[in-house]
Protein backbone atom coordinates (compact mmCIF):
# COMPACT_ATOMS: atom_id res chain seq x y z
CA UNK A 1 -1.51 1.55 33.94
CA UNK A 2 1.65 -0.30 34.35
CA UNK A 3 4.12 1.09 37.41
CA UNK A 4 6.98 2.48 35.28
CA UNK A 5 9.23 1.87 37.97
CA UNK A 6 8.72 -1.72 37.37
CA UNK A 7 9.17 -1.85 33.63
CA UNK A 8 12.65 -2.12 31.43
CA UNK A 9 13.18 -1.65 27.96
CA UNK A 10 15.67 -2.79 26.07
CA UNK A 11 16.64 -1.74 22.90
CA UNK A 12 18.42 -4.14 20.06
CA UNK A 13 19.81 -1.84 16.84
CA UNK A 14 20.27 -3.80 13.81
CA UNK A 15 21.25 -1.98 10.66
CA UNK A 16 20.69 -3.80 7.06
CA UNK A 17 21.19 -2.71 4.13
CA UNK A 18 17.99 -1.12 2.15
CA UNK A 19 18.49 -4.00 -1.04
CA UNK A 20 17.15 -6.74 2.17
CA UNK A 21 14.54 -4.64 3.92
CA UNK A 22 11.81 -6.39 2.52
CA UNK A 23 12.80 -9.99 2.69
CA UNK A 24 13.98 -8.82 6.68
CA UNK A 25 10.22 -7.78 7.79
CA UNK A 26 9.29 -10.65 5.93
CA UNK A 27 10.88 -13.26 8.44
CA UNK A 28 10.38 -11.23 11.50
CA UNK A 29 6.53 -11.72 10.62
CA UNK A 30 6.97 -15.25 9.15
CA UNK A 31 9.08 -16.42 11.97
CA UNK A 32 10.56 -14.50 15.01
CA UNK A 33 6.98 -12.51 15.90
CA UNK A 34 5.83 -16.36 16.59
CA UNK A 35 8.79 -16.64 19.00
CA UNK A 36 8.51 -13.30 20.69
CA UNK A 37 4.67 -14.08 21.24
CA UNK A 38 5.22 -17.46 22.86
CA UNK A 39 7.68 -15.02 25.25
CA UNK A 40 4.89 -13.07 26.46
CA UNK A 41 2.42 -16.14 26.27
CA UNK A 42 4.54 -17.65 28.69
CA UNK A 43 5.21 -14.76 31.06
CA UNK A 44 8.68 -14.05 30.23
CA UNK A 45 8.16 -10.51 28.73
CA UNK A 46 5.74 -8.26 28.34
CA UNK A 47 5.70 -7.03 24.91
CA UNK A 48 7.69 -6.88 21.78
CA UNK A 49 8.07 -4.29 19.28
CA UNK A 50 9.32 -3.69 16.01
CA UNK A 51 10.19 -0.19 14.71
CA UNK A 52 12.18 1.30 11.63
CA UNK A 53 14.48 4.78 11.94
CA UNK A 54 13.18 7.07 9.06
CA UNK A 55 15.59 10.27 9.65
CA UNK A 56 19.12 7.77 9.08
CA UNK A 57 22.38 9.79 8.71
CA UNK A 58 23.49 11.51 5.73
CA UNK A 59 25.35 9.05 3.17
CA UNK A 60 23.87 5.93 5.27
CA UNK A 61 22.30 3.72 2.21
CA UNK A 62 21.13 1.39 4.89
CA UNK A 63 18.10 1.08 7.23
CA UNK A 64 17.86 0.72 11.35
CA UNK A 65 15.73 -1.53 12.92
CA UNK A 66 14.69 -0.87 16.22
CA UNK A 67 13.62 -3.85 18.53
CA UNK A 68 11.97 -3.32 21.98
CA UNK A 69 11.17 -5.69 24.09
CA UNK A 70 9.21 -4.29 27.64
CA UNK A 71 9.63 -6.50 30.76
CA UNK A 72 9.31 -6.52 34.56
CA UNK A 73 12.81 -7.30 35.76
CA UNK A 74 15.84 -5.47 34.77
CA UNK A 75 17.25 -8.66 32.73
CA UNK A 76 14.63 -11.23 31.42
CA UNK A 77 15.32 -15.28 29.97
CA UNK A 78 13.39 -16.39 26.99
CA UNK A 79 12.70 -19.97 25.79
CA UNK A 80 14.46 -21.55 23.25
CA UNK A 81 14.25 -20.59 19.79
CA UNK A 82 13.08 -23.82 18.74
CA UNK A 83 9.73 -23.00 20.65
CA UNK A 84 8.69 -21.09 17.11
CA UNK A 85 5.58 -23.33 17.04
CA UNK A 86 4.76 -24.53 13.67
CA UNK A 87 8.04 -24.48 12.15
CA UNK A 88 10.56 -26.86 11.55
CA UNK A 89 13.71 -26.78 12.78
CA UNK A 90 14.87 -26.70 9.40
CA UNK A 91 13.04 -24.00 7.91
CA UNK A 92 13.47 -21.93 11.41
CA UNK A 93 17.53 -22.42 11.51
CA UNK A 94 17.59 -21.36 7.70
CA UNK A 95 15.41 -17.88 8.66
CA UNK A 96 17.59 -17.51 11.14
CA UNK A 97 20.97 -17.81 9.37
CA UNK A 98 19.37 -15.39 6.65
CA UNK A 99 17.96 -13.16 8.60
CA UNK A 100 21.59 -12.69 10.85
CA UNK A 101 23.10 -12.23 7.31
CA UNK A 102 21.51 -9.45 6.99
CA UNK A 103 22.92 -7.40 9.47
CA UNK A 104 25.62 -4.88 9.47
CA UNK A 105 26.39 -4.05 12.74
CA UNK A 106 23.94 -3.95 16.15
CA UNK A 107 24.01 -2.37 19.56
CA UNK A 108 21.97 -2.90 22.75
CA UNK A 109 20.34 -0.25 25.15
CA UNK A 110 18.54 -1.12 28.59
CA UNK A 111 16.55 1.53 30.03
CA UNK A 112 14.66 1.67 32.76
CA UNK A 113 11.14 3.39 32.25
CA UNK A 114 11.11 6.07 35.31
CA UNK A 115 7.84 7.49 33.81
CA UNK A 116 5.02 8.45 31.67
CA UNK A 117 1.99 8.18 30.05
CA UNK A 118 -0.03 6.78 27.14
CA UNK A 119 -1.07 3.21 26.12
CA UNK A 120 2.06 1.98 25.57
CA UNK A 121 2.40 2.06 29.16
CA UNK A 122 -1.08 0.48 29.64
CA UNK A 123 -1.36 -3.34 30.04
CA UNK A 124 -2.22 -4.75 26.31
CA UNK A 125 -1.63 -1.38 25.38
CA UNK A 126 -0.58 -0.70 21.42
CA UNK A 127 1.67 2.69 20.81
CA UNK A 128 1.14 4.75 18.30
CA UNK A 129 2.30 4.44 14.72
CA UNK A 130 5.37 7.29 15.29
CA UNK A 131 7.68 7.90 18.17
CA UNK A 132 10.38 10.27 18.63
CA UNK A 133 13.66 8.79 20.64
CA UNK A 134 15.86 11.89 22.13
CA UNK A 135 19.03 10.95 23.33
CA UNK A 136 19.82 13.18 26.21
CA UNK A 137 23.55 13.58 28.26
CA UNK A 138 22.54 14.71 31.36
CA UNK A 139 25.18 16.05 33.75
CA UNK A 140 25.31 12.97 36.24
CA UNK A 141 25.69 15.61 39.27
CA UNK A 142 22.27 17.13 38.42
CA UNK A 143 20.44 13.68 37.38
CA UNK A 144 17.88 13.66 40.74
CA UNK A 145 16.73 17.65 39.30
CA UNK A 146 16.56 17.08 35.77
CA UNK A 147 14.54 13.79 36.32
CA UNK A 148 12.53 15.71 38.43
CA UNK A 149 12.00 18.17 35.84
CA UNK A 150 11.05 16.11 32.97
CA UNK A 151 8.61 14.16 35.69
CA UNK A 152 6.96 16.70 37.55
CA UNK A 153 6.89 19.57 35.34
CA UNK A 154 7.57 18.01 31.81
CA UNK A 155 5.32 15.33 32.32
CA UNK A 156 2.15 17.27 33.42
CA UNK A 157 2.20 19.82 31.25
CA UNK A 158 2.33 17.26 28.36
CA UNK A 159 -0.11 15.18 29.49
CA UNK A 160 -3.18 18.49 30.02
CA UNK A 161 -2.15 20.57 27.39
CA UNK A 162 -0.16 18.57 24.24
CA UNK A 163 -3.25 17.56 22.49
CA UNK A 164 -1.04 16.15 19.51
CA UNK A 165 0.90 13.99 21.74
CA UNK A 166 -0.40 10.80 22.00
CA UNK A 167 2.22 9.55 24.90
CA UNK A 168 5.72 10.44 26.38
CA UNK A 169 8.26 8.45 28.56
CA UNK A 170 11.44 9.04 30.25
CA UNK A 171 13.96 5.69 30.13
CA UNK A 172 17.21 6.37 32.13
CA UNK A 173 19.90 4.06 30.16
CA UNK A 174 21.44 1.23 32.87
CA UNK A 175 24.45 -0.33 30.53
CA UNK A 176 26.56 2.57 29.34
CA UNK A 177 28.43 4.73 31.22
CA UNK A 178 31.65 6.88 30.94
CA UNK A 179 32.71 9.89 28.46
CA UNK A 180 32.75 8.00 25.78
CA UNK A 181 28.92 7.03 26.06
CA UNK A 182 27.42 10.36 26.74
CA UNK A 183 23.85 9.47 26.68
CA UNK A 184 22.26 8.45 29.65
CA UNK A 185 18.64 9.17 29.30
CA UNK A 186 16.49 8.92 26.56
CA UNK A 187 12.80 10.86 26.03
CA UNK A 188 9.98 8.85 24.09
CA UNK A 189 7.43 10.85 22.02
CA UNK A 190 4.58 9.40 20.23
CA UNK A 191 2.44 10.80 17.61
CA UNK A 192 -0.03 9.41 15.81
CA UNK A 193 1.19 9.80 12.09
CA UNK A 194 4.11 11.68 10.79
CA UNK A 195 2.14 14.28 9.56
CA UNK A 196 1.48 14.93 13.16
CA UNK A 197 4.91 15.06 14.05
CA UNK A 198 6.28 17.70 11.19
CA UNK A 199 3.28 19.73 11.84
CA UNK A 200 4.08 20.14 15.07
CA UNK A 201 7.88 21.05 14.61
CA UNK A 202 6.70 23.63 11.66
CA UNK A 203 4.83 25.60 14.18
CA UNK A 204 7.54 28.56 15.27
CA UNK A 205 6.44 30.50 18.47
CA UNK A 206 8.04 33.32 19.95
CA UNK A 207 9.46 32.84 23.22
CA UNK A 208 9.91 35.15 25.87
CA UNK A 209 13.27 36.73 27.76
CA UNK A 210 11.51 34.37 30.72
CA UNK A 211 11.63 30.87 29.06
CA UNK A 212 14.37 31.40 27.35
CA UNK A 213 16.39 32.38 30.65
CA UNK A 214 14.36 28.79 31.63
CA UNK A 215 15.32 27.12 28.51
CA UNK A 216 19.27 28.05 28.84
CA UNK A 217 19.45 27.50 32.12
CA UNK A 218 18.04 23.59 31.57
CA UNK A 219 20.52 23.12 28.37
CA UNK A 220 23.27 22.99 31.20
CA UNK A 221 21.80 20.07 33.09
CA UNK A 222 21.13 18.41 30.16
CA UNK A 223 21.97 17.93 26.15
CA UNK A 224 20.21 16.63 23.24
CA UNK A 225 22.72 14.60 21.80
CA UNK A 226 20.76 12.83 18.85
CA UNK A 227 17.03 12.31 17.51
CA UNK A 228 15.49 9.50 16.23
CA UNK A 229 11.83 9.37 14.46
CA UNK A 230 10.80 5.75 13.98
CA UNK A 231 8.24 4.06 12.21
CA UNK A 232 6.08 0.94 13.79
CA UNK A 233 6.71 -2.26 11.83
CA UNK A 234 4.76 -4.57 14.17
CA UNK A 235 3.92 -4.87 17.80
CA UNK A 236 2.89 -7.81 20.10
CA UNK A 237 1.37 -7.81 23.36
């Protein structure tokens, strides 16, 4: 397995809207997976993913791609993009300029991965087809116990008894900070299929005066702030 301490994440957002979905996967196959692999060929990253947000906001006729790119350092360099081998630099600048059109707006997370299991920790390893992203704002005063939590109690527990959950990981965010950026951790749960997921949150146990004195008591070290469920487009190791 892969030392979490020594792996980042970073996050890109870019939102489209739904009329240029299609043509947009088509070019990241077509063009930019051929430049992300010829990152990792040549040691600059370790993987590269692409995901799609199925929950988007209410009213939101557009779609969220999520990219992820895993590496060893806390910032990485890539090579050009002209190192898309096979393609022209014709034919690569105009898949570039269309698919940049595309987007609406974009914003950039990078975590740190502070733990967890599962093979998309696992060198070469692919994740699973669904992941859950849960934004957390975590009362910086308390960050040492709640990490602590999620790592040595959370993490365990998951691991021997969650037979549905296929992997988990806690990323601590590293370039936002301030009142107006809240979130500053972020959970990763993956499931094998959707079906999985909703399953799961349809079950409704009843909880006892003990865990939910527990439960209360941990919602004031830390808040769920926002969910994501995404989708796996395509993933290269």
């Amino acid at each position: 397995m892969v030392n979490a301490q020594e792996m980042y994440v970073s996050l890109w957002y870019g939102q489209i809207n739904n009329e240029d979905v299609a043509e947009h996967i088509e070019i990241e196959r077509e063009f930019y997976s051929n430049f992300w692999q010829h990152q990792i060929d040549e040691g600059n990253i370790i993987g590269w993913d692409m995901w799609q947000i199925l929950n988007s906001d209410v009213n939101e006729m557009t779609t969220t791609f999520v990219y992820a790119t895993l590496h060893s350092e806390p910032t990485f360099a890539t090579s050009p993009l002209s190192s898309m081998k096979g393609k022209s630099s014709t034919d690569r600048k105009a898949a570039e300029k269309r698919a940049m059109g595309h987007y609406i707006k974009n914003k950039a997370v990078t975590t740190s991965v502070k733990g967890g299991y599962g093979p998309q920790l696992e060198p070469g390893g692919v994740p699973s087809d669904i992941v859950v992203l849960n934004y957390m704002a975590v009362d910086p005063y308390k960050a040492d116990e709640y990490e602590k939590a999620e790592l040595e109690m959370f993490m365990p527990n998951f691991k021997e008894n969650d037979k549905v959950k296929t992997g988990w990981g806690l990323h601590k965010v590293l370039n936002y900070l301030g009142t107006d950026h809240p979130v500053n951790y972020i959970t990763a749960d993956f499931y094998n299929s959707l079906n999985d997921l909703y399953k799961v949150r349809n079950a409704t146990g009843e909880i006892s005066d003990e865990d939910e004195e527990f439960w209360r008591g941990f919602d004031e070290i830390r808040t769920l702030k926002n969910s994501h469920i995404l989708r796996k487009v395509m993933v290269l190791r």
